[in-house]
N, C-alpha and C. Protein backbone atom coordinates (compact mmCIF):
# COMPACT_ATOMS: atom_id res chain seq x y z
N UNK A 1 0.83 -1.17 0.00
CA UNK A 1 0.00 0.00 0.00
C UNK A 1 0.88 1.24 0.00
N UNK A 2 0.70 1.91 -0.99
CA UNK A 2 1.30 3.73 -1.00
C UNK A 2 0.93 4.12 -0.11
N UNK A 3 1.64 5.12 0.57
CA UNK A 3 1.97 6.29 1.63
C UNK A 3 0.86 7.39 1.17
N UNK A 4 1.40 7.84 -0.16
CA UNK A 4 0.56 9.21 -0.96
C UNK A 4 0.15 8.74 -2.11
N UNK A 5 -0.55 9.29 -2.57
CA UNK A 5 -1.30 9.35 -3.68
C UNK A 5 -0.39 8.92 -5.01
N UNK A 6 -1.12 7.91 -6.01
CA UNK A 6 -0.25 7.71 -6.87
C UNK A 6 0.10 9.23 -7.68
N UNK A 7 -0.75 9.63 -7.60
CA UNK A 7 -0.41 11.05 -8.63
C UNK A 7 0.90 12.52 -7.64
N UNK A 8 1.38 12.25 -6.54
CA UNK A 8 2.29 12.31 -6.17
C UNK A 8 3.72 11.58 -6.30
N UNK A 9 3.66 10.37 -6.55
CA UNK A 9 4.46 9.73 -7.23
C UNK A 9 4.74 10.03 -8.40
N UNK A 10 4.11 10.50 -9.35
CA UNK A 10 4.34 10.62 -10.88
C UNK A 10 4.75 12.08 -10.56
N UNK A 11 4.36 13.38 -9.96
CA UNK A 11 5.07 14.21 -10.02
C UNK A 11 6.34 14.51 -9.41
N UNK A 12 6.75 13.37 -8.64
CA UNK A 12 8.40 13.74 -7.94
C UNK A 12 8.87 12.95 -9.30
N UNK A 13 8.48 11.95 -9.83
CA UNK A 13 9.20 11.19 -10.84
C UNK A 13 9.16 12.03 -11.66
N UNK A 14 8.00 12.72 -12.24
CA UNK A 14 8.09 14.23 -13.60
C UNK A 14 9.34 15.12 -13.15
N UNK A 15 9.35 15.79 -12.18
CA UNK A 15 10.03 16.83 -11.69
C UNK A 15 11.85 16.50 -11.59
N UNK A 16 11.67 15.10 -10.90
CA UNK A 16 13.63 14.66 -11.12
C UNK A 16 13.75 14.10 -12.60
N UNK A 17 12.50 13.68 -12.85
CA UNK A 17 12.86 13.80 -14.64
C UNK A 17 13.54 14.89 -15.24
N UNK A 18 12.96 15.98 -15.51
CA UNK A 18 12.89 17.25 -16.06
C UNK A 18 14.15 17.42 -15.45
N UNK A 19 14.55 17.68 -14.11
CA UNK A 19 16.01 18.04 -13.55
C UNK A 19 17.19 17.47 -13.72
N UNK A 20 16.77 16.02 -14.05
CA UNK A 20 18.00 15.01 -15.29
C UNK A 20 18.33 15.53 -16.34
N UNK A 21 17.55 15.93 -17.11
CA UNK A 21 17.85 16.63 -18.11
C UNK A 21 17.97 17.31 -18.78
N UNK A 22 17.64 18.86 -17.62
CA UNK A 22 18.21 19.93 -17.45
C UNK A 22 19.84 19.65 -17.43
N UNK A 23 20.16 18.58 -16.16
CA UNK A 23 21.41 18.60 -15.95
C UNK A 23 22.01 17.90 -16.91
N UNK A 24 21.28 16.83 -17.98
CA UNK A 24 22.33 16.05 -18.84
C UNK A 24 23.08 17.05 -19.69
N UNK A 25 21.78 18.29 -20.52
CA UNK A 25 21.51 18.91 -20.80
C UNK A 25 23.07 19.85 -20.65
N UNK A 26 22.96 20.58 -19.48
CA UNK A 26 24.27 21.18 -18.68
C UNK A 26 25.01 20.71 -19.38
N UNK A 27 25.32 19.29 -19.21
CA UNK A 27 26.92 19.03 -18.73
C UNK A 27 27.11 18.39 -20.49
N UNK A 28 26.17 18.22 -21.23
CA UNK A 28 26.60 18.29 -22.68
C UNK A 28 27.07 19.74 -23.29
N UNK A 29 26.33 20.84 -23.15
CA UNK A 29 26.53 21.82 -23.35
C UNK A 29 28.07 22.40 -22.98
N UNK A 30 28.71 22.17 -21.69
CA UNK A 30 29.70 22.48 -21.44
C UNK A 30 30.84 21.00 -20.49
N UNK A 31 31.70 20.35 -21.64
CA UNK A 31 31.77 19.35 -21.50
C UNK A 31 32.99 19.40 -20.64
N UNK A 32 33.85 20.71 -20.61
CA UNK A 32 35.08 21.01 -19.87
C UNK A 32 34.54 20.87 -18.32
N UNK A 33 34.28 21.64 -18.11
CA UNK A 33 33.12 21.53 -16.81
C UNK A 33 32.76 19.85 -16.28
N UNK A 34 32.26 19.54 -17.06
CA UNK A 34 31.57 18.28 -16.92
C UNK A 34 32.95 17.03 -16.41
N UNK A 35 34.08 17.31 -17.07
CA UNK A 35 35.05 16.53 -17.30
C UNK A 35 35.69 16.74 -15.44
N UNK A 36 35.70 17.82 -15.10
CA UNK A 36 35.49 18.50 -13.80
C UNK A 36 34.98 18.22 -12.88
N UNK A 37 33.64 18.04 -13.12
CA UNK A 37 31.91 17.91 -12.19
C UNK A 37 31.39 16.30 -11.93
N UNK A 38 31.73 15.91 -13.46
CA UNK A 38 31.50 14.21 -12.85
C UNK A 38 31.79 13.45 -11.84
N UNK A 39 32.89 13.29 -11.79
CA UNK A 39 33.24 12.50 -10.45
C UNK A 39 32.76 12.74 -8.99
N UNK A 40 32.37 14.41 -9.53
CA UNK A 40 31.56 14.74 -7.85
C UNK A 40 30.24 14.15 -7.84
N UNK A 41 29.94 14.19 -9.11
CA UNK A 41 28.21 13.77 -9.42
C UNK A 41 27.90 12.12 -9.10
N UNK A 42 28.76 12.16 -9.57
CA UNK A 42 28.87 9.84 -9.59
C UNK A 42 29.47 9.76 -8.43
N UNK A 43 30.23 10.19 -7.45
CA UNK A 43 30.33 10.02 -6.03
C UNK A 43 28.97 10.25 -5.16
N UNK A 44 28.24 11.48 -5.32
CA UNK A 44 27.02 12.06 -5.08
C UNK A 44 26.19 10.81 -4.88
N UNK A 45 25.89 10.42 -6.75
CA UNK A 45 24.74 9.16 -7.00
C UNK A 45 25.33 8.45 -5.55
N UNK A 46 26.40 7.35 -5.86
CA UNK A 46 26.50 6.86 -5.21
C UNK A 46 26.33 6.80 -3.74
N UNK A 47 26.83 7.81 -2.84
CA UNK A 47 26.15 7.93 -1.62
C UNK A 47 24.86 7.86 -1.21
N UNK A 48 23.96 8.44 -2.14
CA UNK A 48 22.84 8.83 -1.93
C UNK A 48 22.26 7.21 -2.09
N UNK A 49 22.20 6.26 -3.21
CA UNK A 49 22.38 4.88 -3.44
C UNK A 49 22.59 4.31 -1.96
N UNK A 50 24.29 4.64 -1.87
CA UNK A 50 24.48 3.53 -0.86
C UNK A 50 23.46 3.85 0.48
N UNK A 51 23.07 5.08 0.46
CA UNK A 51 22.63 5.47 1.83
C UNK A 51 20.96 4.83 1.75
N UNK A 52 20.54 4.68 0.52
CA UNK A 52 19.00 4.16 0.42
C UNK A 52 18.90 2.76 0.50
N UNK A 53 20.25 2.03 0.31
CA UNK A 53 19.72 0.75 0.46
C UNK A 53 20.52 0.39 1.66
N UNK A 54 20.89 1.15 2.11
CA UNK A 54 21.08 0.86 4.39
C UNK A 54 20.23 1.09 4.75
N UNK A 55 19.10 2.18 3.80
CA UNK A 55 17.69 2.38 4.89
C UNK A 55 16.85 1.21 4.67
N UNK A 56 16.79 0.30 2.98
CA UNK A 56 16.15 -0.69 2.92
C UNK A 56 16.60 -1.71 3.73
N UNK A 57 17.85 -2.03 4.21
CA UNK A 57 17.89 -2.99 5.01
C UNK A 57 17.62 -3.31 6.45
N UNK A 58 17.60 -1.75 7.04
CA UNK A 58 16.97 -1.88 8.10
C UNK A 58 15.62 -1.79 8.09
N UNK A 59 15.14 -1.25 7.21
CA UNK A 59 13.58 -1.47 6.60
C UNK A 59 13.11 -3.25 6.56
N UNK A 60 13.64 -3.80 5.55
CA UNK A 60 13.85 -4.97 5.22
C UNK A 60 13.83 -6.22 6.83
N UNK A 61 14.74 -5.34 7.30
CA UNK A 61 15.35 -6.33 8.75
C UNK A 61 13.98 -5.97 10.01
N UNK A 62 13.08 -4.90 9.85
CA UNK A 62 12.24 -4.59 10.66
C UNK A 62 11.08 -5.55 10.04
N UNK A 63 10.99 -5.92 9.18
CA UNK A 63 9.74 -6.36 8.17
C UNK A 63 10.47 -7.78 8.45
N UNK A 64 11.40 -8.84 8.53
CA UNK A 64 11.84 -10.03 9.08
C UNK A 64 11.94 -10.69 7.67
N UNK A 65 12.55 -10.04 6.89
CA UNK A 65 13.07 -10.08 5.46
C UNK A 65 14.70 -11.10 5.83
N UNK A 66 14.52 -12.26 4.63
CA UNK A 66 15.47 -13.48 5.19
C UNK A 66 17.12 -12.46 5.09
N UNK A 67 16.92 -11.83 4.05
CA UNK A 67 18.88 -11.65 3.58
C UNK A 67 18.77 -10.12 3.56
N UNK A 68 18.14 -9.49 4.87
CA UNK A 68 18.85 -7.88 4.86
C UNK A 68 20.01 -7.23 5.11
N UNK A 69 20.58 -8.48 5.33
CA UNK A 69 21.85 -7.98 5.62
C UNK A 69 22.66 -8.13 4.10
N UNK A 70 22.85 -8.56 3.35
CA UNK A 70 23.16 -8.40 1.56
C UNK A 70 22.80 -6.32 1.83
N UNK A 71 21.69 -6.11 1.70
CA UNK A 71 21.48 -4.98 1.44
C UNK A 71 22.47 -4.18 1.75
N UNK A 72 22.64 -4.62 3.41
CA UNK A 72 23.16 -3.38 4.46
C UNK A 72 24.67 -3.45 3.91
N UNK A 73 25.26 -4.62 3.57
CA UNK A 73 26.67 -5.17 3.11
C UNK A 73 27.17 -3.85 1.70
N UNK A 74 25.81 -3.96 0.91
CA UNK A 74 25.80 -3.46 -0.48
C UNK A 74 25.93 -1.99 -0.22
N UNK A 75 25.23 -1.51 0.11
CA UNK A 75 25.29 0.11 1.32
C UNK A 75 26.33 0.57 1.92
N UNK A 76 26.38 -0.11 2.72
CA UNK A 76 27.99 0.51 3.06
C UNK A 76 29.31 0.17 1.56
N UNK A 77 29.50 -0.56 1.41
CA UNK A 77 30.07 -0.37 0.12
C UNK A 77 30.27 0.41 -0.82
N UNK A 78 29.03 0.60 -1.29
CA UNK A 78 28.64 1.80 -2.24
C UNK A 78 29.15 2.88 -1.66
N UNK A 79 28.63 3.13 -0.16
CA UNK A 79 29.35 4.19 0.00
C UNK A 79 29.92 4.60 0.65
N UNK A 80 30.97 3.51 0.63
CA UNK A 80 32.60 3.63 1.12
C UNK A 80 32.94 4.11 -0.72
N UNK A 81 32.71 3.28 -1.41
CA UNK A 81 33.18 3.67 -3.07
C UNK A 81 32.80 4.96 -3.38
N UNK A 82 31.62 5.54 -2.86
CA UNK A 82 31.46 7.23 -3.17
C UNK A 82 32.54 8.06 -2.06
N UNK A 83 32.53 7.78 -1.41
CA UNK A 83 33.81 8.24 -0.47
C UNK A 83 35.14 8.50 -1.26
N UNK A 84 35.65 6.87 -1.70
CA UNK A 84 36.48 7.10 -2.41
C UNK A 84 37.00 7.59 -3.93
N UNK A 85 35.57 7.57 -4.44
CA UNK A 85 35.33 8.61 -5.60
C UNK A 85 35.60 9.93 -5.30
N UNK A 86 35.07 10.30 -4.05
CA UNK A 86 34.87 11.62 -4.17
C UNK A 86 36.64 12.34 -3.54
N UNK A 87 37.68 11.49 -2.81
CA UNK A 87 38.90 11.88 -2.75
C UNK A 87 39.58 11.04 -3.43
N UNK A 88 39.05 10.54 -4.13
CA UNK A 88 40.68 10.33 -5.77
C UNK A 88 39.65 10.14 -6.71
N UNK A 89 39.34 11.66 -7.36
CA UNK A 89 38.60 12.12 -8.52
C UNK A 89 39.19 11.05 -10.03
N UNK A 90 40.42 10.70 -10.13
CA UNK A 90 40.86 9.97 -10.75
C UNK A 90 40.37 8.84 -11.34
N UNK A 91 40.69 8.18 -9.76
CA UNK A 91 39.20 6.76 -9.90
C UNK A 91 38.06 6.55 -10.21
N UNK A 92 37.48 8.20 -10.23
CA UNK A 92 35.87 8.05 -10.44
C UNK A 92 36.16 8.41 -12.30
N UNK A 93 36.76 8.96 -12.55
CA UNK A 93 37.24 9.02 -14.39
C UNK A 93 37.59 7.40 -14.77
N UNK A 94 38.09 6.84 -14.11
CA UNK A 94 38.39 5.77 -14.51
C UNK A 94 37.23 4.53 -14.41
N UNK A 95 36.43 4.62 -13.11
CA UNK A 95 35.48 4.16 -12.68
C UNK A 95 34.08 4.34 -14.40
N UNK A 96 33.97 5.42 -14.40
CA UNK A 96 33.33 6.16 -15.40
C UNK A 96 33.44 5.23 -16.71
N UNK A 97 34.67 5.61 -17.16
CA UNK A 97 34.66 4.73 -18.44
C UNK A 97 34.96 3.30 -18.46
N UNK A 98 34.97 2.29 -17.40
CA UNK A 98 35.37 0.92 -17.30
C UNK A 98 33.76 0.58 -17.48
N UNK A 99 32.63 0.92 -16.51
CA UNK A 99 31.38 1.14 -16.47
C UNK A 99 31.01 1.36 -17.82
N UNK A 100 31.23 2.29 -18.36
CA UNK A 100 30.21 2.58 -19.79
C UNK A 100 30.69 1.46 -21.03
N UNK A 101 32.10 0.99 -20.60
CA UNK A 101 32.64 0.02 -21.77
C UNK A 101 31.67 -1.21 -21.10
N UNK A 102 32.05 -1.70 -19.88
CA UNK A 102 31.14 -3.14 -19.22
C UNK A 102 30.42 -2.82 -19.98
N UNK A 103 28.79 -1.48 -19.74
CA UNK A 103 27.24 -1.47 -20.06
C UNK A 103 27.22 -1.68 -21.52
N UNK A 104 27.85 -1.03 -22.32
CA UNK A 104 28.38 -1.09 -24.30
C UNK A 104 28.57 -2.81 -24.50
N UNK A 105 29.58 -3.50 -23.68
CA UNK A 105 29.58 -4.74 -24.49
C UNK A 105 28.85 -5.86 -23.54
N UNK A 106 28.03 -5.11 -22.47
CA UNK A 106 26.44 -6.11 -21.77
C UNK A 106 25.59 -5.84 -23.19
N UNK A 107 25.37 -4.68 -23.31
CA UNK A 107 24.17 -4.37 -24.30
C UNK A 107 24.46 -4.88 -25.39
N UNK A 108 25.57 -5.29 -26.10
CA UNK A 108 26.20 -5.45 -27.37
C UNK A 108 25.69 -7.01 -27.69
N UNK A 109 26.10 -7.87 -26.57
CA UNK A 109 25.94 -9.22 -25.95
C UNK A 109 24.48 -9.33 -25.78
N UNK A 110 24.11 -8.77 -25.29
CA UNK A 110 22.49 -8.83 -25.10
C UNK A 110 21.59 -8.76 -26.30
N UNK A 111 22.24 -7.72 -27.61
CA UNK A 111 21.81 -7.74 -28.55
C UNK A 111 21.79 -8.75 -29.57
N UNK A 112 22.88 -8.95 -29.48
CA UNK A 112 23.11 -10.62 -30.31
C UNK A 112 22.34 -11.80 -30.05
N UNK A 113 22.38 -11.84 -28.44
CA UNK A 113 21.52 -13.13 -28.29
C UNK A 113 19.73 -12.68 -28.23
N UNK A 114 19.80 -11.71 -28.08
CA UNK A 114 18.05 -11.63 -28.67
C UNK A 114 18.01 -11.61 -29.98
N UNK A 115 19.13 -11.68 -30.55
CA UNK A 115 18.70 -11.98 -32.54
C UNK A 115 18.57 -13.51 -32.19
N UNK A 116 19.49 -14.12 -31.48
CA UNK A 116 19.40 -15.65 -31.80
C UNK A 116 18.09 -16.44 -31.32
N UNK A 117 18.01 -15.56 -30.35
CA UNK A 117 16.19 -15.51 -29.57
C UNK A 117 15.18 -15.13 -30.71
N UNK A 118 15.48 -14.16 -31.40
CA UNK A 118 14.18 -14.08 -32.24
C UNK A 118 14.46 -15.35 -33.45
N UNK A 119 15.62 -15.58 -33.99
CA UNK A 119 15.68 -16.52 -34.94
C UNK A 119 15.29 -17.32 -34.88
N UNK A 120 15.71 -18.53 -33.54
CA UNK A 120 15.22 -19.33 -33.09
C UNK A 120 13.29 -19.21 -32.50
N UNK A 121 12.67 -17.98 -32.45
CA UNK A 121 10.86 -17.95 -32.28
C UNK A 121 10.93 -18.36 -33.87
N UNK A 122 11.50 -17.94 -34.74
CA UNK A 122 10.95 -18.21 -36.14
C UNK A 122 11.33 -19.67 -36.70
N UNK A 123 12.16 -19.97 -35.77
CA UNK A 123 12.21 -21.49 -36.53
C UNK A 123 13.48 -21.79 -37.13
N UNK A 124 14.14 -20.42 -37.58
CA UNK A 124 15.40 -20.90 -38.57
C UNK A 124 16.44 -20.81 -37.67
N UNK A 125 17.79 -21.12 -38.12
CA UNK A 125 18.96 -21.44 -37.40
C UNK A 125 19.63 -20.57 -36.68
N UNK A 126 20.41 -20.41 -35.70
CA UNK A 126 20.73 -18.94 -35.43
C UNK A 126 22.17 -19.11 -36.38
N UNK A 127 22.92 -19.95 -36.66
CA UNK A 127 23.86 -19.60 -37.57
C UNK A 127 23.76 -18.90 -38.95
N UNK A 128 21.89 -18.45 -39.56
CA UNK A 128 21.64 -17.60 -40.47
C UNK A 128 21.46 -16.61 -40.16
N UNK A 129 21.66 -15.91 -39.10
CA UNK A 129 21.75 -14.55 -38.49
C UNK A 129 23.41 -13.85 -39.53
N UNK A 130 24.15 -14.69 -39.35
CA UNK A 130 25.25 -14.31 -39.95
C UNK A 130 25.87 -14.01 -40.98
């Protein structure tokens, strides 16, 4: 059961919408800056992350949820790693692009085998994909 109204939900989700991409927005526009600002931003995410899923686990652990402690494990982690993002800016540049190469060749991988997924709904071989 919701707290508030579903139509309160859709406007915090409209509103950090719109402010995503105001800010993607930003930091395309001025990319020197950005090259600058990221690592504070992706340290940021991260805290804020690690700090929501320490609240789910004690959430989780009040509700007699079997593995809240995974959560609480994952939480502090995260943000011990925004910690250390945020004093060796370095790591979070590096962090940055190891991440976007992983997500590029998950998605890349993912794409291929849903061709072999659709080939195989149709019946023909997946070696005629090729």
């Amino acid at each position: 059961m919701l707290r508030y109204p579903v139509s309160a939900y859709i406007a915090v989700a409209f509103a950090l919408g719109i402010v995503v991409v105001i800010v993607g927005l930003v930091l395309v526009q001025y990319p020197d800056i950005t090259m600058a600002v990221l690592p504070f931003l992706v340290s940021i995410w991260f805290l804020v992350r690690g700090i929501s899923l320490i609240i789910y686990a004690f959430t989780f652990k009040r509700l007699a949820v079997a593995r809240w402690k995974w959560f609480l494990a994952g939480g502090i982690l995260i943000a011990a790693f925004a910690g250390f993002i945020k004093y060796y800016p370095f790591f979070g540049f590096l962090t940055i692009v190891i991440w976007t190469a992983a997500a590029l060749m998950i998605t890349g991988i993912s794409n291929v085998l849903l061709a072999f997924r659709f080939r195989a709904e149709r019946g023909e071989s997946p070696a005629v994909i090729l």
